[in-house]
C-alpha atoms as a PDB file:
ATOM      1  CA  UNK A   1       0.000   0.000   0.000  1.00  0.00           C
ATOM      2  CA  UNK A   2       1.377   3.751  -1.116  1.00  0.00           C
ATOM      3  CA  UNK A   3       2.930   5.060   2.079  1.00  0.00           C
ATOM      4  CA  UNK A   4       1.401   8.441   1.586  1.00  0.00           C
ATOM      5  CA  UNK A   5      -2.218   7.249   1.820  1.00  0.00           C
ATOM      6  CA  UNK A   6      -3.591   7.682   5.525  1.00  0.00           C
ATOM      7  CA  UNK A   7      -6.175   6.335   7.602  1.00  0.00           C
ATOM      8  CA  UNK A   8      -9.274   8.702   7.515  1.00  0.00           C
ATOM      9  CA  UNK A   9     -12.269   6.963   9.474  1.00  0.00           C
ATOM     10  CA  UNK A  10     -12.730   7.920  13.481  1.00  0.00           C
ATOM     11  CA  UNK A  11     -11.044  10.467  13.603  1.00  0.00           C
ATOM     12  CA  UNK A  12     -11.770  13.729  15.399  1.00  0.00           C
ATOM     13  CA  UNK A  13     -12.492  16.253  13.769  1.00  0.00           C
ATOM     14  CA  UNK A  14     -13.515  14.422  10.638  1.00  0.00           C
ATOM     15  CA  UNK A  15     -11.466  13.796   7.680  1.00  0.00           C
ATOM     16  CA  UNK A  16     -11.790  16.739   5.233  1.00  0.00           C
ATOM     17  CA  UNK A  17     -12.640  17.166   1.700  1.00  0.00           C
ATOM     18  CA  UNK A  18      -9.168  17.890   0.907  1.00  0.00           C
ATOM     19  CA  UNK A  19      -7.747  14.785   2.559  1.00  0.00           C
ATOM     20  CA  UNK A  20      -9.965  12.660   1.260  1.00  0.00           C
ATOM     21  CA  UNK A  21      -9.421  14.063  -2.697  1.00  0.00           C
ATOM     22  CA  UNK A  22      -5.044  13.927  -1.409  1.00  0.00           C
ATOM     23  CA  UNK A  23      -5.691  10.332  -0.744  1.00  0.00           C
ATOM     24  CA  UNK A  24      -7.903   9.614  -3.898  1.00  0.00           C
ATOM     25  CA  UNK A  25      -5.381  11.312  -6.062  1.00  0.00           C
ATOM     26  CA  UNK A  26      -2.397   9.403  -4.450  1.00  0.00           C
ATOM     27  CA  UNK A  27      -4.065   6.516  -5.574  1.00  0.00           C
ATOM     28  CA  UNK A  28      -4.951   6.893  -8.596  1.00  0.00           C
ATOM     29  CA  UNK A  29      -1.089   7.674  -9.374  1.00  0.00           C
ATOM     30  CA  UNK A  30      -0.211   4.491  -7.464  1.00  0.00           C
ATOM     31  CA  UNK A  31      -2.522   2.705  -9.669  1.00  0.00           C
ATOM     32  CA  UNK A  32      -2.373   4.343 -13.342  1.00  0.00           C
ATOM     33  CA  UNK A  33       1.947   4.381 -12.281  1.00  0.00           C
ATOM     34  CA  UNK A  34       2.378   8.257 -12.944  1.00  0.00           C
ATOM     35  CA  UNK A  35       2.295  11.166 -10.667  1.00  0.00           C
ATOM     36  CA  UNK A  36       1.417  13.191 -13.891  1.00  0.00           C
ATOM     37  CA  UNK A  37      -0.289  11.793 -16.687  1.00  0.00           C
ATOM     38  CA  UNK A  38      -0.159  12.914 -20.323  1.00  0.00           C
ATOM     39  CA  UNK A  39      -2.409  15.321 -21.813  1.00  0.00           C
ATOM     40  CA  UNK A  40      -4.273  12.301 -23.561  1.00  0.00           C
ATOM     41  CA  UNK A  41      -4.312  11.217 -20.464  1.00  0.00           C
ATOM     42  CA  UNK A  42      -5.353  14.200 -18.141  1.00  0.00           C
ATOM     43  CA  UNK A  43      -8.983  13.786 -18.601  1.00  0.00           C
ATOM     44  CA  UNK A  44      -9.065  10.137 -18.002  1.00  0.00           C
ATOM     45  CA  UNK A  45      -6.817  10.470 -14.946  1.00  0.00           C
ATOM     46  CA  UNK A  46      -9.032  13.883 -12.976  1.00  0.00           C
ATOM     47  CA  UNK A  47     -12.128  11.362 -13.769  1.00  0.00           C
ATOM     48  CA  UNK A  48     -10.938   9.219 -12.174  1.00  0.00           C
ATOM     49  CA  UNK A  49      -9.207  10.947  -9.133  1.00  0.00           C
ATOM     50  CA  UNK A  50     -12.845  12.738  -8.599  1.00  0.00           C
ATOM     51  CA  UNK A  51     -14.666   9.251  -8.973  1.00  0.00           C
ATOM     52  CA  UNK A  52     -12.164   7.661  -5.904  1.00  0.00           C
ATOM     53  CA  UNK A  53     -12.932  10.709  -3.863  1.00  0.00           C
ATOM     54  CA  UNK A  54     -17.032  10.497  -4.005  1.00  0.00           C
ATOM     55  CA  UNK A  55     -16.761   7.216  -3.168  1.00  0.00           C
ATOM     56  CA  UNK A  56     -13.650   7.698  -0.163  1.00  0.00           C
ATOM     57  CA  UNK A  57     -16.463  10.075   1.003  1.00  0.00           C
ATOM     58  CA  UNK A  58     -19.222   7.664   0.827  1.00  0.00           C
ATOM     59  CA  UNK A  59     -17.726   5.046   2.626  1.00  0.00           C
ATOM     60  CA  UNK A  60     -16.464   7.743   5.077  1.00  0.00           C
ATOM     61  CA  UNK A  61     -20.042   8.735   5.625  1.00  0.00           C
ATOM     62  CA  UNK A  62     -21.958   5.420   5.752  1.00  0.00           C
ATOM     63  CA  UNK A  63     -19.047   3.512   7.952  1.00  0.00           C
ATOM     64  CA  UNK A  64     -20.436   3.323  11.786  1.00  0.00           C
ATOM     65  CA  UNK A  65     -18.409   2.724  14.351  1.00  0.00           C
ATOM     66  CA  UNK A  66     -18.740   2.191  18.602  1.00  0.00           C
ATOM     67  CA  UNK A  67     -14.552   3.179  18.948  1.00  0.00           C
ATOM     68  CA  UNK A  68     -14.005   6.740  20.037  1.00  0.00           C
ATOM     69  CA  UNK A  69     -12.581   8.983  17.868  1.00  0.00           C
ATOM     70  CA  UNK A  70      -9.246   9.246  17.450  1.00  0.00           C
ATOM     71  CA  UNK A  71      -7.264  12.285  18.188  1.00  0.00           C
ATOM     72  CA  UNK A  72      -5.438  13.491  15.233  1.00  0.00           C
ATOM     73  CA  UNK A  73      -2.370  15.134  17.192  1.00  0.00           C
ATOM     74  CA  UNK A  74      -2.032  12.289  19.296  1.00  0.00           C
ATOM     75  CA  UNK A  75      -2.271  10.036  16.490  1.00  0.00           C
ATOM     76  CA  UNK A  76       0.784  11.966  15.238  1.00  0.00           C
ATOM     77  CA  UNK A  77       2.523  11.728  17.958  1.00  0.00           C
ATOM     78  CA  UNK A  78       2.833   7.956  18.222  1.00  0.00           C
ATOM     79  CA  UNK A  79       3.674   7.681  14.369  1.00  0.00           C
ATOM     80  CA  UNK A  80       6.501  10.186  15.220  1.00  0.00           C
ATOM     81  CA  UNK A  81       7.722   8.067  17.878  1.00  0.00           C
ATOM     82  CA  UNK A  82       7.298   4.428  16.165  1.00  0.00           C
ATOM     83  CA  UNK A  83       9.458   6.622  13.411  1.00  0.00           C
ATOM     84  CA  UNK A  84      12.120   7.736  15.784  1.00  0.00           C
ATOM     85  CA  UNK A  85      12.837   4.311  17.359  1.00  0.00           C
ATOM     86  CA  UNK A  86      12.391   2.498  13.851  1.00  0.00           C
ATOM     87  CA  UNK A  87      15.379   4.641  12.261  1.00  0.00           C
ATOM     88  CA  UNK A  88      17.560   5.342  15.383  1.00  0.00           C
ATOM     89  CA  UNK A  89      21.153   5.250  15.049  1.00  0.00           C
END
């Protein structure tokens, strides 16, 4: 799984629309194996970036869970630190 594509569900505040349309975008590229496509390919590529997104937002809005939310700075903060002791010297 692209690296760059986060977890968006329980969190607090709520994912936004421009996370959601990062993540859609990031894999589309992953998929399609360009981070730019060609003009022949432009149109295909935003249709498909904006189709990924509605449906990262559907899911988003339809998923139910009974977990708290997650706090996003907090959430950060542990990724930072599994980082740190993953690449210490």
């Amino acid at each position: 799984m692209c690296r760059n594509i986060r977890t968006l569900h329980n969190f607090d505040p709520p994912a936004t629309r421009e996370e959601t349309h990062a993540s859609a975008l990031q894999y589309v590229r992953k998929i399609s194996g360009s981070t730019k496509p060609s003009q022949a390919n432009a149109e295909a590529f935003g249709e498909a970036v904006e189709a990924v997104d509605a449906a990262t937002r559907k899911l988003l809005d339809h998923l139910v869970t009974t977990a708290p939310p997650k706090n996003r700075e907090v959430e950060a903060a542990k990724a930072k630190a599994r980082s740190e002791q993953r690449f210490a010297a």
